[in-house]
PDB file of N, CA and C in Angstrom:
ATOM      1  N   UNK A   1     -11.587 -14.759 -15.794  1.00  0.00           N
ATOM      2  CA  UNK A   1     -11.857 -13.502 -15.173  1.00  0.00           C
ATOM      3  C   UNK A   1     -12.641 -13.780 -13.905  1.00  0.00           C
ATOM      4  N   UNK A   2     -12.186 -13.359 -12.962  1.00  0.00           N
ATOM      5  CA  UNK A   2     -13.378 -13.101 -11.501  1.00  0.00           C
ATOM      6  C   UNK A   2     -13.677 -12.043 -11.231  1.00  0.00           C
ATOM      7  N   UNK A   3     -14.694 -12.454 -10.734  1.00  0.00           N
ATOM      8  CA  UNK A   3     -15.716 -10.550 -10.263  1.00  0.00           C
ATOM      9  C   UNK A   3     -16.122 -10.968  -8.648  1.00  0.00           C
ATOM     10  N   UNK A   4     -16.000  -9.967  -7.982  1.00  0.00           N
ATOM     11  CA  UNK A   4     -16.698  -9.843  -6.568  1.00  0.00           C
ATOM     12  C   UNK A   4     -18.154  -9.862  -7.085  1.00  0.00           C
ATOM     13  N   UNK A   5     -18.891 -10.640  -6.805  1.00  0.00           N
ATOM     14  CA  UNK A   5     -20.545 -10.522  -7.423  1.00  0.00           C
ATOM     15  C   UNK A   5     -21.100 -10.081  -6.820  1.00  0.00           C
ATOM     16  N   UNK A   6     -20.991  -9.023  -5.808  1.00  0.00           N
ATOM     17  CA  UNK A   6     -22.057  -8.190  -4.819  1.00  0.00           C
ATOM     18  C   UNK A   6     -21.663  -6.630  -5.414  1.00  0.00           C
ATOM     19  N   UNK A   7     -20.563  -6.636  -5.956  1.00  0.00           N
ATOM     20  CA  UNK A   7     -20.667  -5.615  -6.512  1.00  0.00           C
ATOM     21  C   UNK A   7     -19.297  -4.404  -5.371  1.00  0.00           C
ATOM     22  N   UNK A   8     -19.408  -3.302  -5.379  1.00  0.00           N
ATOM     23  CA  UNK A   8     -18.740  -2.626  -5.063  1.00  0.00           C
ATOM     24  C   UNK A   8     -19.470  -1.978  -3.409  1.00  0.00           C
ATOM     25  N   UNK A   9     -20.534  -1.522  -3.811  1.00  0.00           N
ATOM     26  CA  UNK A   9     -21.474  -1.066  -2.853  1.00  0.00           C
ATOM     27  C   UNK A   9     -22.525  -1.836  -2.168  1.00  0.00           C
ATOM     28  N   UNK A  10     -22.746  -3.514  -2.451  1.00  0.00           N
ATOM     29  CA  UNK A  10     -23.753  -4.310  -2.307  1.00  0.00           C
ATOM     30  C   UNK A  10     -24.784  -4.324  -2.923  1.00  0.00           C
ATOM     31  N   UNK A  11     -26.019  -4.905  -1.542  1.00  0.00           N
ATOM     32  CA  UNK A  11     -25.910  -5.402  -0.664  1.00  0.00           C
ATOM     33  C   UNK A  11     -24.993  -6.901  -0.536  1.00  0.00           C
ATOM     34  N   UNK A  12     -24.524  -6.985   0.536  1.00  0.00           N
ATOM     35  CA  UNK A  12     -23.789  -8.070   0.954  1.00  0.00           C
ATOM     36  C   UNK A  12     -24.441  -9.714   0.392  1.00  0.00           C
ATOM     37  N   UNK A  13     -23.212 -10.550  -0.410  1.00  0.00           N
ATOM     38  CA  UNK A  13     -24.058 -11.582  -0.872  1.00  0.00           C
ATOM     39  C   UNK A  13     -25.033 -11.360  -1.856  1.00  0.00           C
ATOM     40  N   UNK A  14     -25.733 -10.477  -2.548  1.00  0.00           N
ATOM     41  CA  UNK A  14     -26.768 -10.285  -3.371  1.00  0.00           C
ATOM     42  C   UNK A  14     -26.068 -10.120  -5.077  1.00  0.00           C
ATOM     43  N   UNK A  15     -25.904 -10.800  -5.647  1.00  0.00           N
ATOM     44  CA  UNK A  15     -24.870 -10.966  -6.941  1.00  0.00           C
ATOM     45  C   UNK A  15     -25.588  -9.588  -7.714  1.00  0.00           C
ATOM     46  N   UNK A  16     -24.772  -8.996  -8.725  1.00  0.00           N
ATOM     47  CA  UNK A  16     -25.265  -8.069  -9.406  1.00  0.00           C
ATOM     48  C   UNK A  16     -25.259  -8.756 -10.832  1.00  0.00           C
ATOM     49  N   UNK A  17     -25.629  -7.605 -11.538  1.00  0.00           N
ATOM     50  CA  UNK A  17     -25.716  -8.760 -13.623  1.00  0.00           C
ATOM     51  C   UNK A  17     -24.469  -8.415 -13.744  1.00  0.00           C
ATOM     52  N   UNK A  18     -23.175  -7.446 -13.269  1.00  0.00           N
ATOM     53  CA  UNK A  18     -22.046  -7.736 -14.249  1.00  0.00           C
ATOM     54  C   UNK A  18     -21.441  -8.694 -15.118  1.00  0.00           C
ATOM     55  N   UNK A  19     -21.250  -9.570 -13.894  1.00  0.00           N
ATOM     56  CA  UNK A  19     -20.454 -11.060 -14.321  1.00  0.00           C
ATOM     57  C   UNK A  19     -21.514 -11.893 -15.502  1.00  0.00           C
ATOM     58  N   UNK A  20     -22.895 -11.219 -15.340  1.00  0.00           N
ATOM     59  CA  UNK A  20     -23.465 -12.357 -16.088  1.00  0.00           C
ATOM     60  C   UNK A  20     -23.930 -11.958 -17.726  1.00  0.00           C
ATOM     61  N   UNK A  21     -23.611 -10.227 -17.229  1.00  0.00           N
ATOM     62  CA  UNK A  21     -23.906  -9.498 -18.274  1.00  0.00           C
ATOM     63  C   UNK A  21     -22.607  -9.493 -19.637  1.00  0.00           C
ATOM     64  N   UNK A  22     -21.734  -9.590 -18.970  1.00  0.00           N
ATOM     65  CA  UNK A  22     -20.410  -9.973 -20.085  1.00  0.00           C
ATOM     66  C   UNK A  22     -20.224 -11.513 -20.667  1.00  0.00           C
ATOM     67  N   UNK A  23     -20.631 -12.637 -19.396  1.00  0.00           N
ATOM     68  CA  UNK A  23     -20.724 -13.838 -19.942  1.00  0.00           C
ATOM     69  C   UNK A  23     -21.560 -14.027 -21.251  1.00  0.00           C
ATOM     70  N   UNK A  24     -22.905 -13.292 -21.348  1.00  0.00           N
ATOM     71  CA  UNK A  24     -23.724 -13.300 -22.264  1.00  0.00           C
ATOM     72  C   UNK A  24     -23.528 -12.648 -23.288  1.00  0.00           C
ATOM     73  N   UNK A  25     -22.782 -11.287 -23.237  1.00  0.00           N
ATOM     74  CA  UNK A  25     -22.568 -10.583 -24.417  1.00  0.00           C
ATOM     75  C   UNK A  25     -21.178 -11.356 -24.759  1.00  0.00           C
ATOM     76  N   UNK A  26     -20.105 -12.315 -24.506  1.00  0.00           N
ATOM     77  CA  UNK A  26     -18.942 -12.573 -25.089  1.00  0.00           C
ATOM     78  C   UNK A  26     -19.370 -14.408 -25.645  1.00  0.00           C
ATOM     79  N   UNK A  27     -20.908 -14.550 -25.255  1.00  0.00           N
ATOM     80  CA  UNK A  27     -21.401 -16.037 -25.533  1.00  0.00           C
ATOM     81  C   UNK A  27     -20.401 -16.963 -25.037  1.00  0.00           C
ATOM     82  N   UNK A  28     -20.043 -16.948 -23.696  1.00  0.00           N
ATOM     83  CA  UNK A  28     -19.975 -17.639 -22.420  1.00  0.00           C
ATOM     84  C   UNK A  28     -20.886 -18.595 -22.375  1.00  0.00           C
ATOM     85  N   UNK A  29     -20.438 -20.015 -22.039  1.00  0.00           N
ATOM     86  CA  UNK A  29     -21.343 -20.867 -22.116  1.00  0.00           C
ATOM     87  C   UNK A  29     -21.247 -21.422 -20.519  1.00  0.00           C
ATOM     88  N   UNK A  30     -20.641 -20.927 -19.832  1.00  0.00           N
ATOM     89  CA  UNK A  30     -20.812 -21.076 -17.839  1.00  0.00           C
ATOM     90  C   UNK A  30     -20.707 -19.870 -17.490  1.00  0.00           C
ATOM     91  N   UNK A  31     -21.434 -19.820 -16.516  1.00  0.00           N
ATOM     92  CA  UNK A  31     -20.270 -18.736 -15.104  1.00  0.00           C
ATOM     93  C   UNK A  31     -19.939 -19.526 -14.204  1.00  0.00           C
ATOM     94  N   UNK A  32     -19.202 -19.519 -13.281  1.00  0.00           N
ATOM     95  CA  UNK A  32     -18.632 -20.452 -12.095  1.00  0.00           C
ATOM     96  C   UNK A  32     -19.061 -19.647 -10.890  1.00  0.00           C
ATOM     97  N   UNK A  33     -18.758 -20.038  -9.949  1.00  0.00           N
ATOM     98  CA  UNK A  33     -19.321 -19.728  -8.561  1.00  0.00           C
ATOM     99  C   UNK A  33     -17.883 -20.202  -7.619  1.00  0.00           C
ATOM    100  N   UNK A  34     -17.193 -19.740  -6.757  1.00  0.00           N
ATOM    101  CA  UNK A  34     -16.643 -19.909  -5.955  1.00  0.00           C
ATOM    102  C   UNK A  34     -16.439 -19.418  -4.569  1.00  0.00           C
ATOM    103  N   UNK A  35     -15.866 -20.033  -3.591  1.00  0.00           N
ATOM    104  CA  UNK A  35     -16.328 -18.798  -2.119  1.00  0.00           C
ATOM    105  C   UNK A  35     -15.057 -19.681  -1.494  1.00  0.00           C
ATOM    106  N   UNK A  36     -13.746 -18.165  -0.626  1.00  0.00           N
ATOM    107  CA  UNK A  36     -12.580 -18.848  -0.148  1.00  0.00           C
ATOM    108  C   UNK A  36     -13.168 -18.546   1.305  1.00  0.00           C
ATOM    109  N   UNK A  37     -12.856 -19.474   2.028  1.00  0.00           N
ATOM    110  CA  UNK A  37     -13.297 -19.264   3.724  1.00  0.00           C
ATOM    111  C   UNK A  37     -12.093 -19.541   4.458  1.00  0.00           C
ATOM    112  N   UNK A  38     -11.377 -18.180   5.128  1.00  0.00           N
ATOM    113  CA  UNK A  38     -10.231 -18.726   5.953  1.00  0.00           C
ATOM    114  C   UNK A  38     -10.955 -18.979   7.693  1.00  0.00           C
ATOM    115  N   UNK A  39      -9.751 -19.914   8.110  1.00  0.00           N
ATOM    116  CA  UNK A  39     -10.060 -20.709   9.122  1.00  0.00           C
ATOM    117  C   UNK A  39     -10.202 -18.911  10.309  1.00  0.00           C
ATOM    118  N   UNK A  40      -8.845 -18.423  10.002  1.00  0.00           N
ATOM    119  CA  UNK A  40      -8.515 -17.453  11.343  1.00  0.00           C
ATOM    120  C   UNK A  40      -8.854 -16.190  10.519  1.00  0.00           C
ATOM    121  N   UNK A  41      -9.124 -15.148  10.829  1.00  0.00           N
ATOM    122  CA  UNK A  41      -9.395 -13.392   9.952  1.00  0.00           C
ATOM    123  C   UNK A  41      -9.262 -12.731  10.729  1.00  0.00           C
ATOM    124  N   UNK A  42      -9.448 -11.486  10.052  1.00  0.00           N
ATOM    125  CA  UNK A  42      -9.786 -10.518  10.880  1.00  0.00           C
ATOM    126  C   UNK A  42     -11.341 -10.102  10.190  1.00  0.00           C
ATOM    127  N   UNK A  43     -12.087  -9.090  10.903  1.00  0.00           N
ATOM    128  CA  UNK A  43     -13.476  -9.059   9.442  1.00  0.00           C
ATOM    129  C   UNK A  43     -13.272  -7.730  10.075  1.00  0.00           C
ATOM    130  N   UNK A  44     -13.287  -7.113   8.797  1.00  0.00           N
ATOM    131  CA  UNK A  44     -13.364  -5.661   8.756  1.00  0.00           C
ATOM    132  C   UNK A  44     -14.216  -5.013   8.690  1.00  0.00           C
ATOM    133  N   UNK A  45     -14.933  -3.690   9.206  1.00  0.00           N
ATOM    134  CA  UNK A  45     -15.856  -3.430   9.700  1.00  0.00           C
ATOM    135  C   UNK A  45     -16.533  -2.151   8.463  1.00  0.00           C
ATOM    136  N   UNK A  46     -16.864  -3.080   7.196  1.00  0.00           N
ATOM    137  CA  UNK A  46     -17.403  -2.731   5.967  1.00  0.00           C
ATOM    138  C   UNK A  46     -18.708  -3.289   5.838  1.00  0.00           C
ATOM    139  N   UNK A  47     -19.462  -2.372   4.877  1.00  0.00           N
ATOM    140  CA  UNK A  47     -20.853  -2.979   4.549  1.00  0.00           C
ATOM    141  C   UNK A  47     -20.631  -4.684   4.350  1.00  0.00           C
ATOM    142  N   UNK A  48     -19.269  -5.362   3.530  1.00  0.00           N
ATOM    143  CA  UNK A  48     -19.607  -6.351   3.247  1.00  0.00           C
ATOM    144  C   UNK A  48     -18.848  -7.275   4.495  1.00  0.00           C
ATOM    145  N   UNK A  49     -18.597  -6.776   4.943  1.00  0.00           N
ATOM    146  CA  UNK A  49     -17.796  -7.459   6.518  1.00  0.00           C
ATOM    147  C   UNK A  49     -16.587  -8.614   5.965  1.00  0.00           C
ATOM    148  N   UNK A  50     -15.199  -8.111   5.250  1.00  0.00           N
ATOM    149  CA  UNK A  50     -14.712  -8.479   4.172  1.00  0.00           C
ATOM    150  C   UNK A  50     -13.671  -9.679   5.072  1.00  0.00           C
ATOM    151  N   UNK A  51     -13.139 -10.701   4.676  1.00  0.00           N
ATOM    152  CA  UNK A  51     -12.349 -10.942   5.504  1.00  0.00           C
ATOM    153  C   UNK A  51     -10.796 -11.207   5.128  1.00  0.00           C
ATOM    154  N   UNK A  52      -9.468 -10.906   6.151  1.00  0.00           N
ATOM    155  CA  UNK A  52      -8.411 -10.673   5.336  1.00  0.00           C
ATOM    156  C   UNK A  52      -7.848 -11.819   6.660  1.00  0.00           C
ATOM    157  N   UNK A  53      -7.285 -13.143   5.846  1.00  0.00           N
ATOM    158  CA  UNK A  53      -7.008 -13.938   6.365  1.00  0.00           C
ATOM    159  C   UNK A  53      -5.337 -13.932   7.397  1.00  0.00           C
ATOM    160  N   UNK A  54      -5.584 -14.480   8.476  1.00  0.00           N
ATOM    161  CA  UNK A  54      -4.334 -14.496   9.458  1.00  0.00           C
ATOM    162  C   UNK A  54      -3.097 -14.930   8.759  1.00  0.00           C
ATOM    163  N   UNK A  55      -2.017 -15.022   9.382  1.00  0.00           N
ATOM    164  CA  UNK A  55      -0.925 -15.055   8.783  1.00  0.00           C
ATOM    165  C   UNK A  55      -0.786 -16.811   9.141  1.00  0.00           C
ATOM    166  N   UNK A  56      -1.147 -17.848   7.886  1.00  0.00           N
ATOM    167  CA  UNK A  56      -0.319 -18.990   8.243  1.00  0.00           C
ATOM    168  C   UNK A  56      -1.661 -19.945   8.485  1.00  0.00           C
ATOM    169  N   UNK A  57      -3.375 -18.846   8.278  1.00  0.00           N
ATOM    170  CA  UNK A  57      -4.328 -19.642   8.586  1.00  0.00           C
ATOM    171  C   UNK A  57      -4.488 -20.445   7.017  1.00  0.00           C
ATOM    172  N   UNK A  58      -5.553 -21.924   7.715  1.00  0.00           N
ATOM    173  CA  UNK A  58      -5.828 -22.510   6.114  1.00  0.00           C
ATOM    174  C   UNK A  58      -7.001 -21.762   5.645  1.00  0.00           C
ATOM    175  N   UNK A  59      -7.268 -22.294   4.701  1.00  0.00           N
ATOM    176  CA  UNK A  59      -8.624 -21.525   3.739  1.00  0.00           C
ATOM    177  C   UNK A  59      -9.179 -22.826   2.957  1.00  0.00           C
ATOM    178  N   UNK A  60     -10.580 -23.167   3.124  1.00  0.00           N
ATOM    179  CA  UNK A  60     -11.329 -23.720   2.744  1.00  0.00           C
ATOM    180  C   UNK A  60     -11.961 -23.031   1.418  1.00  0.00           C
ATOM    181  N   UNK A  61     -11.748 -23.736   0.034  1.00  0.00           N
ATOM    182  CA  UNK A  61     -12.062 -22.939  -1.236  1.00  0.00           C
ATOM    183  C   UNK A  61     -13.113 -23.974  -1.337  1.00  0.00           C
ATOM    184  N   UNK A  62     -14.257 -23.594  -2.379  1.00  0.00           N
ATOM    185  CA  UNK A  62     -15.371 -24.406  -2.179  1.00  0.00           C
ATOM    186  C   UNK A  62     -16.096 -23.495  -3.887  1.00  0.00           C
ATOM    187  N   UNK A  63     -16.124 -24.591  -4.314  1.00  0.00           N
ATOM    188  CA  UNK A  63     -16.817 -24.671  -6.189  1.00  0.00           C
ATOM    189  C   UNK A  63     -18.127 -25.126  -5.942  1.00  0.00           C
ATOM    190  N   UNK A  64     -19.304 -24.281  -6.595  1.00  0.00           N
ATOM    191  CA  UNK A  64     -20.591 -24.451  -7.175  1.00  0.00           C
ATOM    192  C   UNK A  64     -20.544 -25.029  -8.360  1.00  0.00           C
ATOM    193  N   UNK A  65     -21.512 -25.956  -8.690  1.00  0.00           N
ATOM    194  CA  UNK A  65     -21.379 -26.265 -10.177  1.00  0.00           C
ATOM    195  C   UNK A  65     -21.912 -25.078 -10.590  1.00  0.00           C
ATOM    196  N   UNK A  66     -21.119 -24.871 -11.991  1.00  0.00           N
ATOM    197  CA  UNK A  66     -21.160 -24.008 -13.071  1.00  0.00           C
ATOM    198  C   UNK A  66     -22.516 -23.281 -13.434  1.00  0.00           C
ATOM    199  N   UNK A  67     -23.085 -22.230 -14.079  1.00  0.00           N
ATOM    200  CA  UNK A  67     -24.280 -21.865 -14.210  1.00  0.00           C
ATOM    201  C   UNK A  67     -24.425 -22.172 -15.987  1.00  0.00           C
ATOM    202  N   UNK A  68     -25.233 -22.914 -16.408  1.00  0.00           N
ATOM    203  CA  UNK A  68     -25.100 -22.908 -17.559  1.00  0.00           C
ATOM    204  C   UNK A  68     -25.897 -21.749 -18.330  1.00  0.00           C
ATOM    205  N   UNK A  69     -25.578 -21.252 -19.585  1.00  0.00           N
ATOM    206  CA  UNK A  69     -25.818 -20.262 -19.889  1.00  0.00           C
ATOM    207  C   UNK A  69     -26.509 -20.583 -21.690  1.00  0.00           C
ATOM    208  N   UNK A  70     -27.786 -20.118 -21.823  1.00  0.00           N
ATOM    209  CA  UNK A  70     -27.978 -20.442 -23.881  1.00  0.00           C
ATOM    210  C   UNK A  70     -28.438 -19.092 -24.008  1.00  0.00           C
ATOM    211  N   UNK A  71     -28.991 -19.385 -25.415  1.00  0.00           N
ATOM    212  CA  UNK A  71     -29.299 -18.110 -25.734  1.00  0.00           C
ATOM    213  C   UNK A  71     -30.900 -17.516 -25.065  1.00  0.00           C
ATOM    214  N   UNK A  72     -31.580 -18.571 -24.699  1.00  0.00           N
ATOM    215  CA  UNK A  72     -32.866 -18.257 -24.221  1.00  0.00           C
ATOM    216  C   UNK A  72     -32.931 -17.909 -22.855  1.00  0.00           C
ATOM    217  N   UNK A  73     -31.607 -17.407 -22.183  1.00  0.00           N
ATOM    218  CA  UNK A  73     -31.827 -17.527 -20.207  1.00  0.00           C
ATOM    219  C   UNK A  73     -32.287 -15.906 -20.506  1.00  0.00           C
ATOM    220  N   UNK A  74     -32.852 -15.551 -19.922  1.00  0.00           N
ATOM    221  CA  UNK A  74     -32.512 -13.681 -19.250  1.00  0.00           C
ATOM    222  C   UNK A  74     -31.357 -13.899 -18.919  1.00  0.00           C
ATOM    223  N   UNK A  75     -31.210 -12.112 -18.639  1.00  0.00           N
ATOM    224  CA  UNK A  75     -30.250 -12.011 -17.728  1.00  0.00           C
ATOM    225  C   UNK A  75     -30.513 -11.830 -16.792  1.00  0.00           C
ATOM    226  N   UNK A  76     -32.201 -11.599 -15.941  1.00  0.00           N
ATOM    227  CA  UNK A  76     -32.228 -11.834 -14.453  1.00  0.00           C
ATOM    228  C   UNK A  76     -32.190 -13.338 -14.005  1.00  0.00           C
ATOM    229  N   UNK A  77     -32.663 -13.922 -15.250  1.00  0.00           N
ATOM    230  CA  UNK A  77     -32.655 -15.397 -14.563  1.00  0.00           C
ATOM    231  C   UNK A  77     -31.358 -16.201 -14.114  1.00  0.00           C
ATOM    232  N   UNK A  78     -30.320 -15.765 -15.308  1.00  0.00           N
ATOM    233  CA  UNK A  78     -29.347 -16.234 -14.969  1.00  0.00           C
ATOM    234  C   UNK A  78     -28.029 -15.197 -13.509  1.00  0.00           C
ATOM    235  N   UNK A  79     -28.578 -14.300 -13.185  1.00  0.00           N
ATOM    236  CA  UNK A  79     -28.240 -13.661 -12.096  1.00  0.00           C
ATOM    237  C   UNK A  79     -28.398 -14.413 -11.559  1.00  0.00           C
ATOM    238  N   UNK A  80     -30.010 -14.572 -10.688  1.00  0.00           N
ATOM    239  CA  UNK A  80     -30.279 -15.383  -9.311  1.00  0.00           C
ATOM    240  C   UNK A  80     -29.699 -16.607  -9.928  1.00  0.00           C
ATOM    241  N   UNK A  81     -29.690 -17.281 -10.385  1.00  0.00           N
ATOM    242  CA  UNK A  81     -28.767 -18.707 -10.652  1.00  0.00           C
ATOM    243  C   UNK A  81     -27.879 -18.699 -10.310  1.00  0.00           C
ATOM    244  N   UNK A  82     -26.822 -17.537 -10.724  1.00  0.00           N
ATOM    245  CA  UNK A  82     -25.419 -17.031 -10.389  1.00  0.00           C
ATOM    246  C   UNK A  82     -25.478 -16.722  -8.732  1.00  0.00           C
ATOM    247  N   UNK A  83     -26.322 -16.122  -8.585  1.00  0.00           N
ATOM    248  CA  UNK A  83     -26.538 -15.632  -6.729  1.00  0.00           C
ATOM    249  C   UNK A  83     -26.653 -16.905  -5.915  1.00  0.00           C
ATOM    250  N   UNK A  84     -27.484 -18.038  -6.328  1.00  0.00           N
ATOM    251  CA  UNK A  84     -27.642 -19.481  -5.575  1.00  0.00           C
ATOM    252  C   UNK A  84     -26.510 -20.181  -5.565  1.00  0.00           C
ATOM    253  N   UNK A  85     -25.648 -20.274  -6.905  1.00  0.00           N
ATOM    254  CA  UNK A  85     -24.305 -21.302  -6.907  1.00  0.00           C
ATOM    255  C   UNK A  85     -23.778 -20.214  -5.700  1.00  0.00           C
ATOM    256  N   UNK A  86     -23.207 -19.350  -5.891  1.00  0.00           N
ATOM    257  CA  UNK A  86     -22.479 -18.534  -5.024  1.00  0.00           C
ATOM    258  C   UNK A  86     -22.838 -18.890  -3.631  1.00  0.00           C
ATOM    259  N   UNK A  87     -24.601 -18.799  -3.247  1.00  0.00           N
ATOM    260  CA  UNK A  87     -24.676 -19.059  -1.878  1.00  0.00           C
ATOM    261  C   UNK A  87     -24.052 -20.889  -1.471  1.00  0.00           C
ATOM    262  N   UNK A  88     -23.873 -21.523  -2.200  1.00  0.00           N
ATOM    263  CA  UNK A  88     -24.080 -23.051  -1.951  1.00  0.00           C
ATOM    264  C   UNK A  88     -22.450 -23.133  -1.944  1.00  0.00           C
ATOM    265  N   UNK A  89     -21.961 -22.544  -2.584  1.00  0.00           N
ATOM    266  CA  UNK A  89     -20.198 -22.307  -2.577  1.00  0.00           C
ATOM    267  C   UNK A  89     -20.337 -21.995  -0.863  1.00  0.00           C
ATOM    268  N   UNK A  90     -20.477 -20.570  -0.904  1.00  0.00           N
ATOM    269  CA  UNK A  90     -20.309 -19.725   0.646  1.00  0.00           C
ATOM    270  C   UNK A  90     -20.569 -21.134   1.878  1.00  0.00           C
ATOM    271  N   UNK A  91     -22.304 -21.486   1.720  1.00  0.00           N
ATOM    272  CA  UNK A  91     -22.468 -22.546   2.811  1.00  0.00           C
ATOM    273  C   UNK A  91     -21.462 -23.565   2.717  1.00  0.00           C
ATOM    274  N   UNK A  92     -20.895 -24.304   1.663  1.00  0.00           N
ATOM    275  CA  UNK A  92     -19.906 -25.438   2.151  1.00  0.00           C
ATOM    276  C   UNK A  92     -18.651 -24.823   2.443  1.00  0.00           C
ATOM    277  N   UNK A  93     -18.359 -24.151   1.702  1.00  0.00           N
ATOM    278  CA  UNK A  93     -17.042 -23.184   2.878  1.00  0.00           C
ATOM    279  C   UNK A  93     -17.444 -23.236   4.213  1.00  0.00           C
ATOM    280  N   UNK A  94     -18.387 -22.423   4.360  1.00  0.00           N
ATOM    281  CA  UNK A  94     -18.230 -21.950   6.117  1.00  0.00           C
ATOM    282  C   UNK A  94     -18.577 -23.330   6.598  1.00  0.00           C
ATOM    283  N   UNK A  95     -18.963 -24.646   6.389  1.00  0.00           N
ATOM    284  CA  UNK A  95     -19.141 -25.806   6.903  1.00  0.00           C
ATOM    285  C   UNK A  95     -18.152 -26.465   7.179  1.00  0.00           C
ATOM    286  N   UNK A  96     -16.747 -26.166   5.911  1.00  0.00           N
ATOM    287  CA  UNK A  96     -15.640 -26.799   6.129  1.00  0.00           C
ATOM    288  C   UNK A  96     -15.063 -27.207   7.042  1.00  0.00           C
ATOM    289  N   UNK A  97     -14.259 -28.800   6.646  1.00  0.00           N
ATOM    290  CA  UNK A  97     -13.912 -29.242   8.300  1.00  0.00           C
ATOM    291  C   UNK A  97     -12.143 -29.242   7.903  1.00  0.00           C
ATOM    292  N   UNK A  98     -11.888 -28.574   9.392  1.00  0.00           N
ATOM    293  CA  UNK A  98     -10.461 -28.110   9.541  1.00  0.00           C
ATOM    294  C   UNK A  98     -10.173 -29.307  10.070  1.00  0.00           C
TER     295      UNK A  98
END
C-alpha cells in the first residue's frame, strides 16, 4: 500500500500518522519511505507544488531505509521517523545525477 504522507491538505513534506497509524494497528513491522523526482515537469500551482512529469522525461526513484516498527514506538515517534526517511528519500532524488 502507498500513501501520499503529507496528507491531502498538508503542510507540504510534513508526514501525517495515517500510514503509520495502520502499520501499527495491522502489526507492520516497516514502513518504507520513497520519493520519485522527474528530470523535466511541470509544478502545479498547489499548496503542495505537485509535479506531473514531461512526456519522455527520466525520473530518479530514491528508497529510505525502512522505519522499523515494535510494540514500544509511539505513534508520534514513529511519524517523525517516517517524516526523516521520507526527507532523505526526497534529498537524494533531487541530488540525482542525470
Amino acid at each position: 500500500m502507498a500513501f501520499t504522507a503529507d496528507g491531502p491538505r498538508g503542510p507540504v513534506y510534513t508526514a501525517k500518522a495515517g500510514a503509520v497509524r495502520l502499520a501499527l494497528m495491522t502489526g507492520a513491522k516497516y514502513v518504507g519511505a520513497f520519493y520519485l523526482h522527474p528530470e523535466w515537469a511541470w509544478e502545479l500551482k498547489s499548496w503542495d507544488k505537485f509535479l506531473v512529469p514531461k512526456p519522455f522525461s527520466p525520473v530518479v526513484v530514491s528508497f529510505a531505509r525502512a522505519v522499523e516498527l515494535d510494540a514500544s514506538i509511539s505513534e508520534e515517534t514513529a511519524r517523525v521517523a517516517v517524516e526523516g526517511a521520507i526527507e532523505r528519500a526526497r534529498h537524494a532524488a533531487e541530488r540525482g545525477h542525470w
